[in-house]
N, C-alpha and C. Protein backbone atom coordinates (compact mmCIF):
# COMPACT_ATOMS: atom_id res chain seq x y z
N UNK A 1 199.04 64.08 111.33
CA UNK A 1 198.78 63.75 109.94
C UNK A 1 197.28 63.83 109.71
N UNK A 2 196.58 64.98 109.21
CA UNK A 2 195.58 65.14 108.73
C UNK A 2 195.07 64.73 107.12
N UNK A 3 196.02 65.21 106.24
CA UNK A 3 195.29 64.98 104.95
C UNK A 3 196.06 63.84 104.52
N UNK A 4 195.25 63.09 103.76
CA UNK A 4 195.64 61.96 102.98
C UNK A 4 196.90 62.08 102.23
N UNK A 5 198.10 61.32 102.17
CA UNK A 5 199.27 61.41 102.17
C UNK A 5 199.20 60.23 101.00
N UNK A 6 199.59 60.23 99.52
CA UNK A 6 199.55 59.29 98.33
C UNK A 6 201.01 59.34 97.82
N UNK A 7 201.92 58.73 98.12
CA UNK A 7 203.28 58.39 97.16
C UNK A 7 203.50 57.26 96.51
N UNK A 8 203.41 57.65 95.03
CA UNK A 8 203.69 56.46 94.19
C UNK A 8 204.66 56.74 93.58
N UNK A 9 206.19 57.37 94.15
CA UNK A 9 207.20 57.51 93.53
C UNK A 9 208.12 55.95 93.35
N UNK A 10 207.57 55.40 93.99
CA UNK A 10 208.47 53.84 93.63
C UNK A 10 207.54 52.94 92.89
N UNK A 11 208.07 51.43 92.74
CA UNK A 11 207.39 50.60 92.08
C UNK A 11 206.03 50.26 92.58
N UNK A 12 206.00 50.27 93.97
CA UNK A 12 204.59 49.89 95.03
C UNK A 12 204.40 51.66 95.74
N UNK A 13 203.02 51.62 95.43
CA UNK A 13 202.79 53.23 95.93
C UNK A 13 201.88 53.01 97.32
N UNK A 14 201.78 53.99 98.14
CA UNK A 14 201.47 53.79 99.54
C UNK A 14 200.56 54.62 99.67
N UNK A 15 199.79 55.25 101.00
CA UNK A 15 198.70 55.77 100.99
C UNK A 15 198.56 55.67 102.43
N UNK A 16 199.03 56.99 102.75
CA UNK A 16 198.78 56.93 104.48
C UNK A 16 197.98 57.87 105.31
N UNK A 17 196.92 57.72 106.48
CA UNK A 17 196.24 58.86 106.78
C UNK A 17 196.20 58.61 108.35
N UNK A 18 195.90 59.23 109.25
CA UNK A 18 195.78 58.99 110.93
C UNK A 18 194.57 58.26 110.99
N UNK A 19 193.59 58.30 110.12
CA UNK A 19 192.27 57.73 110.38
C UNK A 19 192.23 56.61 109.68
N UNK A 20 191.63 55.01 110.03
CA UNK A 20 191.42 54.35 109.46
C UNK A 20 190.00 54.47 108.26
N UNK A 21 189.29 54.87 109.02
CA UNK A 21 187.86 55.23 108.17
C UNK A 21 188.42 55.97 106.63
N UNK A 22 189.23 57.24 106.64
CA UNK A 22 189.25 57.55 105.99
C UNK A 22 189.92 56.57 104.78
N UNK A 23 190.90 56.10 105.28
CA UNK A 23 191.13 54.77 104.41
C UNK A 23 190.29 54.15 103.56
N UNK A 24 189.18 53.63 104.47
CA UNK A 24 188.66 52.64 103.93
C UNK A 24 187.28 53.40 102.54
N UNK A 25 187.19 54.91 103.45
CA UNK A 25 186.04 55.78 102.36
C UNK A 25 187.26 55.92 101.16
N UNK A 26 188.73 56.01 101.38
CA UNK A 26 189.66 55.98 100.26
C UNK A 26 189.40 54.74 99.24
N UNK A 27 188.93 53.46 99.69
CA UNK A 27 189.07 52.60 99.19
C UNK A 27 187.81 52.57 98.56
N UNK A 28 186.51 52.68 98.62
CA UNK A 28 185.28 53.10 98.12
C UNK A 28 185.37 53.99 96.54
N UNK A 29 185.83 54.76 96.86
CA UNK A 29 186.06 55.92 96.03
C UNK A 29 186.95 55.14 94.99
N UNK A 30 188.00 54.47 94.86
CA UNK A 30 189.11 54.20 93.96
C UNK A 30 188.25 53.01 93.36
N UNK A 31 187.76 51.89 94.45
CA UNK A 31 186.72 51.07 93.39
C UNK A 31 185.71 51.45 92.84
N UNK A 32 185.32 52.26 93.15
CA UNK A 32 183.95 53.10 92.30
C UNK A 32 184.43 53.63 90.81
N UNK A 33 185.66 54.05 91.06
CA UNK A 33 186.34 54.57 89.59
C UNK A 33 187.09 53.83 88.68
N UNK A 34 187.19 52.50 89.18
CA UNK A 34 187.65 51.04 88.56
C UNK A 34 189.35 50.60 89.08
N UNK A 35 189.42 50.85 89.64
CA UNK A 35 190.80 50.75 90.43
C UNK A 35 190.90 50.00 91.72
N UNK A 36 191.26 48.32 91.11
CA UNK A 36 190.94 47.41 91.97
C UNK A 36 192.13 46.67 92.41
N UNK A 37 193.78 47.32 92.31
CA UNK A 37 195.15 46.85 93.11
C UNK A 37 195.53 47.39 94.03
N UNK A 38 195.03 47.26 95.11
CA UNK A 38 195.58 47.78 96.37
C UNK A 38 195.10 46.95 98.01
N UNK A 39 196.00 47.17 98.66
CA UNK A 39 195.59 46.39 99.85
C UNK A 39 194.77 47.22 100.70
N UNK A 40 194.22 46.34 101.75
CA UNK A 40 193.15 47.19 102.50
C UNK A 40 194.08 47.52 103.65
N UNK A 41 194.08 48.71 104.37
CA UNK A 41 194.54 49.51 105.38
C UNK A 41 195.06 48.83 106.51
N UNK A 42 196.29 48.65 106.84
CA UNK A 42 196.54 48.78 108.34
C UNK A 42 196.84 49.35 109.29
N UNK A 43 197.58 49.13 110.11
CA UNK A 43 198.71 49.49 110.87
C UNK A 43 199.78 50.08 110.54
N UNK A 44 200.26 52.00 110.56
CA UNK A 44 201.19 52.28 110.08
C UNK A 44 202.44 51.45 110.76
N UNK A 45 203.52 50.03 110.81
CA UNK A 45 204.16 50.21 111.79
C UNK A 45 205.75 51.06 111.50
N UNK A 46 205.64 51.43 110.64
CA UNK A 46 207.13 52.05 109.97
C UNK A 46 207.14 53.31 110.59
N UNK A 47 206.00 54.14 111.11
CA UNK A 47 206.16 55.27 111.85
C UNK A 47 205.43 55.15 113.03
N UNK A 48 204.86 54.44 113.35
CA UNK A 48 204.45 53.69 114.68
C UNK A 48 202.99 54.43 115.09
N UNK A 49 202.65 54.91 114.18
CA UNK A 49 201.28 55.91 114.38
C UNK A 49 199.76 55.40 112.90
N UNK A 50 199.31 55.61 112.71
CA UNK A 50 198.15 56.14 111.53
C UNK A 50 197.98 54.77 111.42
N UNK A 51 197.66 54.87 109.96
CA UNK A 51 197.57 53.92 109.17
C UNK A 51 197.95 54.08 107.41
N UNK A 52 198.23 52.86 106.78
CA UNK A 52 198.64 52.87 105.39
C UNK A 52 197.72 52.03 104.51
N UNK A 53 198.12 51.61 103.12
CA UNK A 53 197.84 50.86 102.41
C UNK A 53 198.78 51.03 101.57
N UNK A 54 198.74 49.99 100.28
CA UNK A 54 199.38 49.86 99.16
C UNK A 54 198.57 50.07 97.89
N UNK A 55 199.16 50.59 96.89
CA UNK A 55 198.77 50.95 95.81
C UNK A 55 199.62 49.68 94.58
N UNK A 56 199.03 49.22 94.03
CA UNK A 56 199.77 47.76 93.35
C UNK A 56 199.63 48.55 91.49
N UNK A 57 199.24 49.63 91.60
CA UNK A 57 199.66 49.91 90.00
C UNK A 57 199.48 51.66 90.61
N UNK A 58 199.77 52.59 89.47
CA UNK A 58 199.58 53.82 89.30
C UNK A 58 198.47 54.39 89.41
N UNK A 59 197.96 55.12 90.16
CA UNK A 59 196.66 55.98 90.59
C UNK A 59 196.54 57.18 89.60
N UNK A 60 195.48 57.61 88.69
CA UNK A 60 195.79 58.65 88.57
C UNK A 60 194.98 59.96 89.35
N UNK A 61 196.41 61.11 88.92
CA UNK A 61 196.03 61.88 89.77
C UNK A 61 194.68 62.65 89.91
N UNK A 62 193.89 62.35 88.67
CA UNK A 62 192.45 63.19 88.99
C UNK A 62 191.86 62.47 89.41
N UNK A 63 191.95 61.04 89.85
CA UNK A 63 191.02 60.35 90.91
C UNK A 63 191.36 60.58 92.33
N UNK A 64 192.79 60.74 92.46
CA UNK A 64 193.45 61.01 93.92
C UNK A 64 192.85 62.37 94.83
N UNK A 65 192.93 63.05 93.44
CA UNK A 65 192.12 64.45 93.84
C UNK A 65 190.76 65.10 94.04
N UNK A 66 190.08 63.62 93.65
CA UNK A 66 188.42 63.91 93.38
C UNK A 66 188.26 63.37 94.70
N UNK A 67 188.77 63.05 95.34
CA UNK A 67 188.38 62.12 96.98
C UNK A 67 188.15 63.63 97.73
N UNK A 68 187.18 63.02 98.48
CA UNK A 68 186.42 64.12 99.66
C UNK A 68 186.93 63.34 101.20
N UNK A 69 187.74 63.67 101.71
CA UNK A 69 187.40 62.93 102.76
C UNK A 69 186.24 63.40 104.07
């Protein structure tokens, strides 16, 4: 799992990548653009690898896409 992986097809949207860092430069970027519901990164344990977070409202997609990792 290389590129940043964003599904907000359900009520709670997720956000998963192999790197924690990149996470957390994920999380930089979304508060910089005013987007302050989401949890900070853990432990993927549902696939036993990476890491995730939660998304607590709708991202939109030209901020999802403006990320550099």
């Amino acid at each position: 799992m290389s590129a940043l992986e964003v599904d907000q097809s359900g009520e709670i949207g997720h956000v998963h990548h192999s790197q924690r860092q990149i996470l957390l430069n994920f999380v930089k970027h979304i508060k910089s653009n005013g987007f302050l519901r989401y949890s900070y990164p853990m432990p993927d344990q549902e696939r036993g690898e990476g890491w995730m977070m939660f998304l607590y409202e709708r991202l939109s997609v030209d901020i999802i896409n403006s990320f550099e990792a």
